[in-house]
C-alpha atoms as a PDB file:
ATOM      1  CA  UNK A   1     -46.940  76.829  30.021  1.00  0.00           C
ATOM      2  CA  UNK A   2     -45.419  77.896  26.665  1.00  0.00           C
ATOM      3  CA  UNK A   3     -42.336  79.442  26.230  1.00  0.00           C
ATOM      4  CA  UNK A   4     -42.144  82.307  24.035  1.00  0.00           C
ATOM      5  CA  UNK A   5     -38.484  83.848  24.716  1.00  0.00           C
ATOM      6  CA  UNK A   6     -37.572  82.556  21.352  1.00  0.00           C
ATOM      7  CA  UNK A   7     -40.467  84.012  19.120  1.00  0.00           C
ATOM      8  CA  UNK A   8     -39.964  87.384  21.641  1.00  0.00           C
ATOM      9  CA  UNK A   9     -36.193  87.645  19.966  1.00  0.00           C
ATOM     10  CA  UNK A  10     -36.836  86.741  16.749  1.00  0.00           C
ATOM     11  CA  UNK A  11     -39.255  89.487  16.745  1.00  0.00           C
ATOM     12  CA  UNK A  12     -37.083  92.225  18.374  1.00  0.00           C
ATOM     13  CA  UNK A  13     -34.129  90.634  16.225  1.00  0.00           C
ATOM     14  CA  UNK A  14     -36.416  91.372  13.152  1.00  0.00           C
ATOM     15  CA  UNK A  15     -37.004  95.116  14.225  1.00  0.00           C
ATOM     16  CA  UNK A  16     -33.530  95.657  15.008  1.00  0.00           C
ATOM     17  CA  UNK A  17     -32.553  94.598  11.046  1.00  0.00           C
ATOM     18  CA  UNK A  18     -35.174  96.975   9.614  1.00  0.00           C
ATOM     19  CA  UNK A  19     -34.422  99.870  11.900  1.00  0.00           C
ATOM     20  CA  UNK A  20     -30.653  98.611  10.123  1.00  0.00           C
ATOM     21  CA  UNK A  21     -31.981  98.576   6.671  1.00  0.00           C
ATOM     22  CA  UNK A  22     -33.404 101.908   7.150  1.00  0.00           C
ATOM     23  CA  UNK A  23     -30.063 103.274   8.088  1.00  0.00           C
ATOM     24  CA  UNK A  24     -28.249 101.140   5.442  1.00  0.00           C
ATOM     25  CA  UNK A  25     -26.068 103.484   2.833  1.00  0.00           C
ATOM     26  CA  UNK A  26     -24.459 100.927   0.457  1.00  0.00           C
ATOM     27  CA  UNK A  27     -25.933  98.347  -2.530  1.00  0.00           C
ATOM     28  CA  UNK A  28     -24.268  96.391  -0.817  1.00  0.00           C
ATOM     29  CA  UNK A  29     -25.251  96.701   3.087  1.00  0.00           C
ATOM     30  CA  UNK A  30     -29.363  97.009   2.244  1.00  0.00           C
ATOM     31  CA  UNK A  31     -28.939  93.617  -0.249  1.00  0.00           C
ATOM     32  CA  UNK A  32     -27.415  92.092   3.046  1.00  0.00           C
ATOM     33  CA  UNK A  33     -30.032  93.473   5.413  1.00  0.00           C
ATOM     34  CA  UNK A  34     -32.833  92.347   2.999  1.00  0.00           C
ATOM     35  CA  UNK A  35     -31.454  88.708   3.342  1.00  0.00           C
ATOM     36  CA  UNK A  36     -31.526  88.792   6.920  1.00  0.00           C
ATOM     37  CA  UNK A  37     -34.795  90.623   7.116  1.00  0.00           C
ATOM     38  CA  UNK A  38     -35.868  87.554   5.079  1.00  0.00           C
ATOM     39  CA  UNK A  39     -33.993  85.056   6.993  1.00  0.00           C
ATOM     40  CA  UNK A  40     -35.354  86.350  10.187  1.00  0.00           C
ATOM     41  CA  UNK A  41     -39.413  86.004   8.518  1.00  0.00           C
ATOM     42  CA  UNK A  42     -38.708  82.647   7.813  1.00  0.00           C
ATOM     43  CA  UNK A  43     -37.179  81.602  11.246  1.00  0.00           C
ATOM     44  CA  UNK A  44     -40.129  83.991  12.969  1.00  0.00           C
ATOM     45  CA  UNK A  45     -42.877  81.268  10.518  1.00  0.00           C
ATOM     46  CA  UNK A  46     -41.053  78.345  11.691  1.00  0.00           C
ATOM     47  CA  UNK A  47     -41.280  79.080  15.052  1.00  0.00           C
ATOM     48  CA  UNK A  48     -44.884  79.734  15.333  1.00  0.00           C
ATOM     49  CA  UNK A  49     -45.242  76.593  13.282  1.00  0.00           C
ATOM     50  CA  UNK A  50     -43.045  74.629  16.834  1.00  0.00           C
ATOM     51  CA  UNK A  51     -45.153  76.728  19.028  1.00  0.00           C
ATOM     52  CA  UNK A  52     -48.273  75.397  17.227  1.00  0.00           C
ATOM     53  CA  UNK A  53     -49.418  79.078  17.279  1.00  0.00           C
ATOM     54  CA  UNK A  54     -51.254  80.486  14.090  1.00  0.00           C
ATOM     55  CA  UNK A  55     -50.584  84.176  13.743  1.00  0.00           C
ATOM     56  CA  UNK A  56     -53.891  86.980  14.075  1.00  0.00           C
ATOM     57  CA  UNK A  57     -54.429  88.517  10.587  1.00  0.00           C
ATOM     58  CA  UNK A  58     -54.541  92.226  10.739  1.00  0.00           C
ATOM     59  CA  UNK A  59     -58.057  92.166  10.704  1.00  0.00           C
ATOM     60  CA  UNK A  60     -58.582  90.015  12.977  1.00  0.00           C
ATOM     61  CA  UNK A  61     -56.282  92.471  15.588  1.00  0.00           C
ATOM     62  CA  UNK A  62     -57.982  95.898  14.054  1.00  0.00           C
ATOM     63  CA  UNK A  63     -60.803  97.198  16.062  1.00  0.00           C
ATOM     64  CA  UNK A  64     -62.929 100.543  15.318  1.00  0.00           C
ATOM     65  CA  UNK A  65     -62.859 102.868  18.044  1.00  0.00           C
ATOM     66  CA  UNK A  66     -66.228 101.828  19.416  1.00  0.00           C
ATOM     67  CA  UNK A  67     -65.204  98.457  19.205  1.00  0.00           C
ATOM     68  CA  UNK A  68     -62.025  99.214  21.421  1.00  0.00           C
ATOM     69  CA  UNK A  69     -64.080 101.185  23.896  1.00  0.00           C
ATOM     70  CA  UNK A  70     -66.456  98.687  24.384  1.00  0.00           C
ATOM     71  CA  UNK A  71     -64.141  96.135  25.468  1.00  0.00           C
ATOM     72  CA  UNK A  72     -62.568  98.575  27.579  1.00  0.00           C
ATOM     73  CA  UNK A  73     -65.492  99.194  28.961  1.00  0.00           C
ATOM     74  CA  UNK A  74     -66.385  95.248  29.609  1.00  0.00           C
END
């Protein structure tokens, strides 16, 4: 079975850095929270990429509302 603890804290470590961003005051402190933003995309590719995992698009994850209710209802 695959292991995804690693993609699971790359992803929370990626919300954590823009919830940072959106707090940042300084030049300064957002151009360093936009590198690790971008760091933290890369690492989040790469390990898809070792899980052999190809991310949903968003339209491939969007439903329409009878859509979702008929799979609820399946």
């Amino acid at each position: 079975m695959t292991n995804f603890d690693h993609l699971d804290a790359l992803c929370s470590r990626l919300g954590r850095e823009k919830a940072r961003l959106n707090s940042a005051k300084t030049a300064n402190e957002i151009a360093f929270r936009l590198r690790e933003i971008e760091v933290c995309e890369k690492e989040i590719k790469g390990e898809y990429k070792f899980l052999g995992i190809v991310p949903l698009t968003a339209d491939e994850i969007l439903m329409s509302d009878v859509e979702l209710l008929n799979e609820l209802m399946a």
